[in-house]
Protein backbone atom coordinates (compact mmCIF):
# COMPACT_ATOMS: atom_id res chain seq x y z
CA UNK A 1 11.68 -9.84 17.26
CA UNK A 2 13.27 -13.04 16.01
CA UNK A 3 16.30 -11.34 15.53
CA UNK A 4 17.99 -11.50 18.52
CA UNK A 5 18.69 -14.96 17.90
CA UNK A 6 21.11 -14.07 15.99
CA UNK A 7 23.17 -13.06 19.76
CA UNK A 8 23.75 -17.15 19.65
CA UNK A 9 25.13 -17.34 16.68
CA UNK A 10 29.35 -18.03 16.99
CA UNK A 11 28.89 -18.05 12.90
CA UNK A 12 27.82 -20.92 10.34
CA UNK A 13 25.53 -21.97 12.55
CA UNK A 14 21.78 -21.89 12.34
CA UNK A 15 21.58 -18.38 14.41
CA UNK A 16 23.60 -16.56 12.01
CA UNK A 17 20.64 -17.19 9.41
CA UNK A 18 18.43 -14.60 11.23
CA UNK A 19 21.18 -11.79 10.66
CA UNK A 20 20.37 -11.92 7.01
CA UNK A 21 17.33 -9.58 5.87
CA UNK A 22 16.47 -12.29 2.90
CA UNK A 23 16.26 -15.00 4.71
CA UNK A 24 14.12 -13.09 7.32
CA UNK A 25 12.23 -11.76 4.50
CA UNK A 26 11.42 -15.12 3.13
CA UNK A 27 10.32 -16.25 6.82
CA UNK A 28 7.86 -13.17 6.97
CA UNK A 29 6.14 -13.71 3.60
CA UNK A 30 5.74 -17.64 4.61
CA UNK A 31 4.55 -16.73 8.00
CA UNK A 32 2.07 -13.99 6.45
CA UNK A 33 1.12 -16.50 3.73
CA UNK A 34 -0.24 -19.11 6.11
CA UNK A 35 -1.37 -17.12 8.63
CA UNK A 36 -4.02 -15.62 5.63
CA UNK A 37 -4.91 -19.53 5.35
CA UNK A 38 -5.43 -20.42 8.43
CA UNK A 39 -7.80 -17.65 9.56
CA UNK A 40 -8.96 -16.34 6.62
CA UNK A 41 -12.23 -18.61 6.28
CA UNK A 42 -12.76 -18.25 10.06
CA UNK A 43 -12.81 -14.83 9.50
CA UNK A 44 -15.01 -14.25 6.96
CA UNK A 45 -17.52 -16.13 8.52
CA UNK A 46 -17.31 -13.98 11.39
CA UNK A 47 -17.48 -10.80 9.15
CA UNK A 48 -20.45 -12.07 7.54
CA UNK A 49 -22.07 -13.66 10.82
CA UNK A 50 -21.93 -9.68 12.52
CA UNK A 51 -22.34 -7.70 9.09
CA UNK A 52 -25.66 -9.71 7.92
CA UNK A 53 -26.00 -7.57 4.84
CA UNK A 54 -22.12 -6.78 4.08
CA UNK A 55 -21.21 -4.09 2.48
CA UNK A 56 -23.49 -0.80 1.37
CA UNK A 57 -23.85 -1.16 -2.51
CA UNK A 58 -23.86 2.17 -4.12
CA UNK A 59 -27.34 2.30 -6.13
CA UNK A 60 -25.59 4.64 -9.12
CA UNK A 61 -22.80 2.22 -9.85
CA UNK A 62 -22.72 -0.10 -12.43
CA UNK A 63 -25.62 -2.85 -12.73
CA UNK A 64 -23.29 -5.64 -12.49
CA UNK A 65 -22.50 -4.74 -8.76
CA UNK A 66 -25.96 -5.39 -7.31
CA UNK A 67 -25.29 -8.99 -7.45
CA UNK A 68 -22.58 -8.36 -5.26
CA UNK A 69 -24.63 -7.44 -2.55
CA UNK A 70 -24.42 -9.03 1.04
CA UNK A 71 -20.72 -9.50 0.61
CA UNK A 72 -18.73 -8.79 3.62
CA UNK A 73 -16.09 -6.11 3.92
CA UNK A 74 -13.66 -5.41 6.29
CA UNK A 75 -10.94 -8.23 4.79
CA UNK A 76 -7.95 -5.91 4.89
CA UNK A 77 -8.01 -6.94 8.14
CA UNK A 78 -6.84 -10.70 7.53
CA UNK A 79 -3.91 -8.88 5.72
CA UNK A 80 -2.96 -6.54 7.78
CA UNK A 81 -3.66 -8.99 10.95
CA UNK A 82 -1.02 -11.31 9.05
CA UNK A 83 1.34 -8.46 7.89
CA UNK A 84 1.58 -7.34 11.58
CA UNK A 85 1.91 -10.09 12.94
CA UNK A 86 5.10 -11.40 10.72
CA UNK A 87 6.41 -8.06 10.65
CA UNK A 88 6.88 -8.07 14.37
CA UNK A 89 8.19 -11.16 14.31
CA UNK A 90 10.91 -11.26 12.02
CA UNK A 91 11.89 -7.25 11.66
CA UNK A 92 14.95 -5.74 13.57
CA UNK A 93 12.51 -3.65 15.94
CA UNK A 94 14.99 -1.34 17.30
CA UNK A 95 14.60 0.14 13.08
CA UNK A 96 13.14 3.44 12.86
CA UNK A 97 12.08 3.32 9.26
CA UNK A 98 10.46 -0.18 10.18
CA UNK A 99 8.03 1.64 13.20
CA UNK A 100 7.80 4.87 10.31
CA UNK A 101 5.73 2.17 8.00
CA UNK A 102 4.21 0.21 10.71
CA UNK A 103 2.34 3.41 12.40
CA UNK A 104 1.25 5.18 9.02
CA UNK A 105 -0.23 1.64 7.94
CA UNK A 106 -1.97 1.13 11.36
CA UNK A 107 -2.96 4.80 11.80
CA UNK A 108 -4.76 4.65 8.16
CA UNK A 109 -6.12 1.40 9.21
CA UNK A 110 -7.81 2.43 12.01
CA UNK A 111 -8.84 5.43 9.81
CA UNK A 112 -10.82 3.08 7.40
CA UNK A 113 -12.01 0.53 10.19
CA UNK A 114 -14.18 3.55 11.19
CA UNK A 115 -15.38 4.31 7.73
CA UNK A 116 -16.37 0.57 6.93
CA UNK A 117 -18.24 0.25 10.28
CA UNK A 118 -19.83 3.13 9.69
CA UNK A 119 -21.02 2.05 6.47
CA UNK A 120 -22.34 -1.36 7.38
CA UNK A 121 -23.71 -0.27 11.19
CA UNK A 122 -25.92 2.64 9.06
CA UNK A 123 -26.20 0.74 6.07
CA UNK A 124 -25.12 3.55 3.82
CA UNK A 125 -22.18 4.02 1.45
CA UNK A 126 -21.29 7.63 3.26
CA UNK A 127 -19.12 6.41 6.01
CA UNK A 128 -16.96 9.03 8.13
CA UNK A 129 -17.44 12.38 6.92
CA UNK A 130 -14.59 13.34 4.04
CA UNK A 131 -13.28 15.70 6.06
CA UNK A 132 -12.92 14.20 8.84
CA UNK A 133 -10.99 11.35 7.23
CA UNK A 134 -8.89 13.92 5.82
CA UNK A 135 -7.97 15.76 9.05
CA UNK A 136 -6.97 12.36 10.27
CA UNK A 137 -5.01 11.64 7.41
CA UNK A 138 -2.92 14.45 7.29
CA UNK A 139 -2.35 14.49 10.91
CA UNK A 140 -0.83 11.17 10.53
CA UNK A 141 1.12 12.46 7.90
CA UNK A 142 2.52 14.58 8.96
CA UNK A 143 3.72 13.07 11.97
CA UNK A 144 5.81 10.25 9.86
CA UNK A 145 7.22 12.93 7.30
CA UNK A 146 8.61 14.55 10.50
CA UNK A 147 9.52 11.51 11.69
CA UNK A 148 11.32 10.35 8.56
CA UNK A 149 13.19 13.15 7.94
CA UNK A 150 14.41 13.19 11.42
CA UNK A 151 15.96 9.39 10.77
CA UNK A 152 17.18 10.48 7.21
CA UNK A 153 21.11 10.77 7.34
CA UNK A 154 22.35 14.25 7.50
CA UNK A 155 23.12 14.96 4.05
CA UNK A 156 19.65 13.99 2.75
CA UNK A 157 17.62 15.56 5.49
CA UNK A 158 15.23 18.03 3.82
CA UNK A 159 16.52 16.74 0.34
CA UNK A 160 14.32 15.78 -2.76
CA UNK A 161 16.23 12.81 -4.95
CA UNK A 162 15.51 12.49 -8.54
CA UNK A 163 15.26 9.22 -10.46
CA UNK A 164 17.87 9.17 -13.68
CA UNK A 165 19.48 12.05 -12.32
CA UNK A 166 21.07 10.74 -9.73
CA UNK A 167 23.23 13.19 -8.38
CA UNK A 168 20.85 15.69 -8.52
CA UNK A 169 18.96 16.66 -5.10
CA UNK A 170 16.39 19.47 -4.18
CA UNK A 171 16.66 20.82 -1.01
CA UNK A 172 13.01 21.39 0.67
CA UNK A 173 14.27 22.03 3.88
CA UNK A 174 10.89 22.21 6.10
CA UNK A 175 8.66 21.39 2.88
CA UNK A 176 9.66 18.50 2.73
CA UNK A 177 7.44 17.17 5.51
CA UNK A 178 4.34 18.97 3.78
CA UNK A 179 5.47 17.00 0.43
CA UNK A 180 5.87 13.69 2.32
CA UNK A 181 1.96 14.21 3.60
CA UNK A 182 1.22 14.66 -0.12
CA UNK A 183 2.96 11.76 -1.11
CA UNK A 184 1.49 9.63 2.69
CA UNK A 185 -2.15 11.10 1.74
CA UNK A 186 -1.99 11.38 -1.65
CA UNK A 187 -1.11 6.85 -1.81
CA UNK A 188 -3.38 6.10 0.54
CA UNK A 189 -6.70 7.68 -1.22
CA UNK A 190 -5.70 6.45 -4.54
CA UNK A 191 -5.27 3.32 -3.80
CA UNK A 192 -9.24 3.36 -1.91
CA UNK A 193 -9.90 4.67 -5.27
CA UNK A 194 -8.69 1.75 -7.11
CA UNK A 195 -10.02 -1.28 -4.94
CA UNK A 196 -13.33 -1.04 -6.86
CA UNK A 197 -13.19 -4.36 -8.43
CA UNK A 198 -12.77 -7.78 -6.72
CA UNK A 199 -8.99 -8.34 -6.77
CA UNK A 200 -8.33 -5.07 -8.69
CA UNK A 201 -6.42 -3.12 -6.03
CA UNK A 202 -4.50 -6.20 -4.17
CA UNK A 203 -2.68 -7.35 -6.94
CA UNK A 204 -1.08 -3.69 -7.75
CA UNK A 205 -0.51 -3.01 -4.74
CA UNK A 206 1.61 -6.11 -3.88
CA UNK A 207 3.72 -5.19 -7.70
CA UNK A 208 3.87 -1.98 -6.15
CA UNK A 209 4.99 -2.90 -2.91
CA UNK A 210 7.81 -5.65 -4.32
CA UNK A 211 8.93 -3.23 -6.41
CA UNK A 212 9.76 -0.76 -3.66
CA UNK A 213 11.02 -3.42 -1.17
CA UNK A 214 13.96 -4.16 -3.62
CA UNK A 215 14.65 0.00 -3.41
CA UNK A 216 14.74 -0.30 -0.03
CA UNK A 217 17.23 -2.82 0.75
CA UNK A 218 19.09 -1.45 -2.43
CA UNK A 219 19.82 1.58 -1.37
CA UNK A 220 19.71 0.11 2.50
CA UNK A 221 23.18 -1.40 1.13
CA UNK A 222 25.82 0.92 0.34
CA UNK A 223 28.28 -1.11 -1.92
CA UNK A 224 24.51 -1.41 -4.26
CA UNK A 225 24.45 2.42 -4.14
CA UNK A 226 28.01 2.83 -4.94
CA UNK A 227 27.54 0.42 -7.60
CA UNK A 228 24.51 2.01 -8.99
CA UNK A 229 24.82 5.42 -8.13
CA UNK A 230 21.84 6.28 -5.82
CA UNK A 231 21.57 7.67 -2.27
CA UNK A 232 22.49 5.85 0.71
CA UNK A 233 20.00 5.93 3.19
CA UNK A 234 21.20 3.22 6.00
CA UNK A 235 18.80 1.24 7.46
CA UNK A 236 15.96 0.83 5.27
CA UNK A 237 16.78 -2.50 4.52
CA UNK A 238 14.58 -3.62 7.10
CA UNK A 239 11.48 -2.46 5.14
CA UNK A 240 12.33 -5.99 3.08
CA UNK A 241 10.62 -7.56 5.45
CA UNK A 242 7.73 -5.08 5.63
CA UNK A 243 7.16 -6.12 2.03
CA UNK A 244 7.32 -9.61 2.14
CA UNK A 245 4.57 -9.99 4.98
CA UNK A 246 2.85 -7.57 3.21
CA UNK A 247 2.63 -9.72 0.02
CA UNK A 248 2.92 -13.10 1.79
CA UNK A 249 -0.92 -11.39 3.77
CA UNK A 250 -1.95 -9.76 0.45
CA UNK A 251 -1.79 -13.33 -1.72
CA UNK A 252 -3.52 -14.75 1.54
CA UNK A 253 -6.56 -12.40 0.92
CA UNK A 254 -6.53 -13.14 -2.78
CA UNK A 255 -7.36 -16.52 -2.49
CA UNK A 256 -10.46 -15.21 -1.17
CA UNK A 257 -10.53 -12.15 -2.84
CA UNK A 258 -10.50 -13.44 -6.72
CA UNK A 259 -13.83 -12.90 -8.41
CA UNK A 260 -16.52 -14.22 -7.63
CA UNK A 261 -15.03 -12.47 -3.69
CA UNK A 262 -15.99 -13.99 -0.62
CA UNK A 263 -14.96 -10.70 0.80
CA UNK A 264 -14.11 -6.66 0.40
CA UNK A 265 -11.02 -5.56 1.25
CA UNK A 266 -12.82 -2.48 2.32
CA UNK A 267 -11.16 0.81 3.58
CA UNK A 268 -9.61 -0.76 6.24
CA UNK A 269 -7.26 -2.04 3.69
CA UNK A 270 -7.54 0.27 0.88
CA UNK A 271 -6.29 3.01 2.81
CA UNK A 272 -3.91 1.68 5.17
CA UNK A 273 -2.13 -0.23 2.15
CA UNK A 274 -1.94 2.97 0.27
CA UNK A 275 -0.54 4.92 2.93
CA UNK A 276 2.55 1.98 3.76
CA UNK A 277 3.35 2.92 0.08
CA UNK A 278 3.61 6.39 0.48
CA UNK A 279 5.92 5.71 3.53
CA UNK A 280 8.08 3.62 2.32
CA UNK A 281 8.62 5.70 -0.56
CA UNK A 282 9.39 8.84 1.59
CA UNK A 283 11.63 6.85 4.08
CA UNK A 284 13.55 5.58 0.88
CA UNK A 285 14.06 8.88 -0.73
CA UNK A 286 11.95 7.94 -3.91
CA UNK A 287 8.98 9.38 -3.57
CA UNK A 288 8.77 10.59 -7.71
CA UNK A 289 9.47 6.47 -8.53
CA UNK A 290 6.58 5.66 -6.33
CA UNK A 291 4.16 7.84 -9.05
CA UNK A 292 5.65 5.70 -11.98
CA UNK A 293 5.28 2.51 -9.94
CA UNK A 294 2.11 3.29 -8.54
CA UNK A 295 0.71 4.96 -11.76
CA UNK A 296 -2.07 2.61 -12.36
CA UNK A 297 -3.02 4.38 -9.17
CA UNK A 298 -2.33 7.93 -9.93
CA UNK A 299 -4.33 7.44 -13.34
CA UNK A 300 -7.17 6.06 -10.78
CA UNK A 301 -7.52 9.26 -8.65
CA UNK A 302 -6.61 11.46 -11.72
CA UNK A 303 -9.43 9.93 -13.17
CA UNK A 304 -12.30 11.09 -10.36
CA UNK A 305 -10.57 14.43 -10.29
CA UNK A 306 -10.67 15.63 -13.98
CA UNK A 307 -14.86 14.21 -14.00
CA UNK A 308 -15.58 16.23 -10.89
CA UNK A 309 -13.75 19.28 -11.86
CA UNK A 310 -15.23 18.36 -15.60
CA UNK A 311 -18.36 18.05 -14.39
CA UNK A 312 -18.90 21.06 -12.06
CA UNK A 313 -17.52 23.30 -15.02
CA UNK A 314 -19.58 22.00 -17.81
CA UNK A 315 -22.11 19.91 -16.53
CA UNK A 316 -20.78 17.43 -18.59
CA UNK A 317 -18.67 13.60 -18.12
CA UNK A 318 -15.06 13.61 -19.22
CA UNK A 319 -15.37 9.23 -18.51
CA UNK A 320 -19.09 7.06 -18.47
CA UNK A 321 -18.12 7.21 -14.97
CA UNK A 322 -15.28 7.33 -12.21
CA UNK A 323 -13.11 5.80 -10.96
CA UNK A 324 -11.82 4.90 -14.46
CA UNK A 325 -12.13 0.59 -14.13
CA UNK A 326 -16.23 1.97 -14.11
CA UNK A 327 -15.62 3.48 -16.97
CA UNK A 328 -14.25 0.10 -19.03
CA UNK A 329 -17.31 -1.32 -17.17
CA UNK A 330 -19.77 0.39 -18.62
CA UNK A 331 -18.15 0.29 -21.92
CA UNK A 332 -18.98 -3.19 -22.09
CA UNK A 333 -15.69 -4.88 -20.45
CA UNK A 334 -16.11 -7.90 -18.25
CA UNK A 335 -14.84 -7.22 -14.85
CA UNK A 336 -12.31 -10.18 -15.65
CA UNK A 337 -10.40 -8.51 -18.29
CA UNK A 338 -10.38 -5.33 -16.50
CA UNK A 339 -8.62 -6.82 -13.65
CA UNK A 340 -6.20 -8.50 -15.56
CA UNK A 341 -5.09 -6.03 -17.81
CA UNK A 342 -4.77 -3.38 -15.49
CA UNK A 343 -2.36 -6.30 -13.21
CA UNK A 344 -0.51 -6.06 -16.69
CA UNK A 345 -0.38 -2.47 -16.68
CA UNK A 346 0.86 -2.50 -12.90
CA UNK A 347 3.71 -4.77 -14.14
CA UNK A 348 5.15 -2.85 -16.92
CA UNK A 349 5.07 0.59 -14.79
CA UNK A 350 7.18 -1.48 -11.86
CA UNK A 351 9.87 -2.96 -14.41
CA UNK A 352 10.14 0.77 -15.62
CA UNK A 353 10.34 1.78 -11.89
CA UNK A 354 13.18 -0.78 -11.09
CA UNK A 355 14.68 0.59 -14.29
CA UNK A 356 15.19 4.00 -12.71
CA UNK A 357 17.88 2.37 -10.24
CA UNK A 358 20.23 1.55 -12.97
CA UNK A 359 19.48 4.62 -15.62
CA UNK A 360 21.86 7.65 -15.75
């Protein structure tokens, strides 16, 4: 919105600083940053003022949990309240890729808002129905695949891009939009997977999300894809600033997030997080990075479906139990180290992602 400030500018002035996607990026993640200061107490209180007994504890989880109990949920909230909120102010608006990200993160959102009230209103760990979720999910999908590949440049309309082999491309044609709903979906529910933990999703996500931000005003810049030798896909520069509100909100929640947490991120966040990933990685053209990057997540939802299909084959447990952090859990790790080393994890798989961009 802030943008069009720069229509003052006569240049080296003060105006001409809001034509610049870093320096608007840096404004979002400060504006995001203190905006998840200001109201994140206030709204906590008010989560656990209308929740009363916070968020459902599953009886079968691990032991530790219980003491967890009465803790409110809901907090993705605060971040995505602060990652709207700078986003709109400091994005070009008239970006397609920009309004791509926005509606797949709001859609999923609202997706998980139901599920978490349902949860606490019943008092049960069910929620919406799976299906249901699912249905929704897709839907929304599928409507920014189409959308994406309808704002992707001519020659990579339709067209998978490798990492390392740069000049390589697959042409999907029309499949592509049912591989960007894998890639949407797919994000979204792995990520849900993962925030099982208190600060165990945020953190990877915000690597995650870094990590892709500098691909997308990489190859948003076409003397860096000359240079490096990847696609040019104009315009997704913008998503910069996406990214930066996005971690500026996501450090916000941390503060209160960090164990002992004051609050869940819940679905609300889980899901909606997950699913700006899996946009931005479509609207970028590097969908296949995003399951390097991301792999701490991948390994999550791998994880639950090798014990289920395990399970209902043999009647046997592949892991103590799933997701796999419950596994370290009840193998005697303190939730702590679990946290921390899987942050480590997240940060080797996002140097190795970055890596891609320069590897032939």
């Amino acid at each position: 919105m802030l943008y069009w400030l720069s229509s003052f500018s006569e240049g080296g002035d003060l105006f001409n600083l809001f034509r610049y996607i870093t320096f608007r990026a840096g404004a979002a993640f400060f504006t995001a940053l203190i905006f998840g200061f200001i109201f994140g107490r206030p709204l906590i209180n008010y989560l656990r003022r209308t929740q009363k007994k916070g968020q459902p504890i599953r009886d079968d989880g691990p032991e530790g949990h219980l003491i967890k109990a009465g803790t409110p949920t809901m907090g993705g909230l605060l971040i995505l309240s602060a990652l709207f909120v700078s986003t709109l102010l400091w994005a070009r608006l008239d970006n397609g890729y920009v309004w791509v990200v926005l509606t797949v993160t709001a859609g999923y959102a609202a997706i998980g808002f139901a599920d978490d009230y349902a949860k606490v209103s019943k008092m049960n760990t069910k929620g919406v129905p799976g299906r249901v979720r699912m249905a929704l999910g897709l839907a929304l999908a599928f409507v920014a695949s189409a959308w994406a590949m309808w704002l992707h440049p001519g020659d990579l309309t339709g067209q998978l891009a490798l990492p390392v082999f740069k000049d390589a491309l697959i042409n999907l044609g029309l499949f592509f939009i049912p591989f960007g709903m894998l890639v949407i979906v797919g994000a979204a529910n792995a990520v849900n997977l993962t925030d099982g933990l208190d600060g165990l999703a945020i953190m990877p996500v915000m690597i995650a999300a870094a990590t892709l931000g500098v691909i997308a005003y990489t190859v948003g810049r076409v003397d860096f894809t000359e240079y490096l030798g990847v696609h040019h896909v104009p315009g997704t520069g913008e998503i910069l600033i996406f990214v930066a509100a996005l971690i500026g909100g996501g450090l916000g929640f941390l503060w209160y997030n960090a164990p002992p947490a004051a609050v869940f991120m819940g679905d609300t966040g889980s899901l909606a997080l997950g699913g700006a990933l899996g946009a931005i990685a479509v609207v970028t053209k590097h969908e296949i990075v995003l399951a390097i990057v991301g792999g701490l997540f991948v390994v999550e939802a791998l994880s639950v479906i090798i014990q289920v299909l395990y399970f209902k084959r043999t009647g046997k447990r592949v892991f103590l139990m799933a997701p796999i952090h419950h596994h370290f859990e009840k193998l005697g790790w303190k939730e702590p180290q679990i946290v921390i080393r899987f942050w480590i994890i997240s940060l080797i798989l996002a140097l190795i992602g970055l890596a891609t961009l320069k590897l032939r």
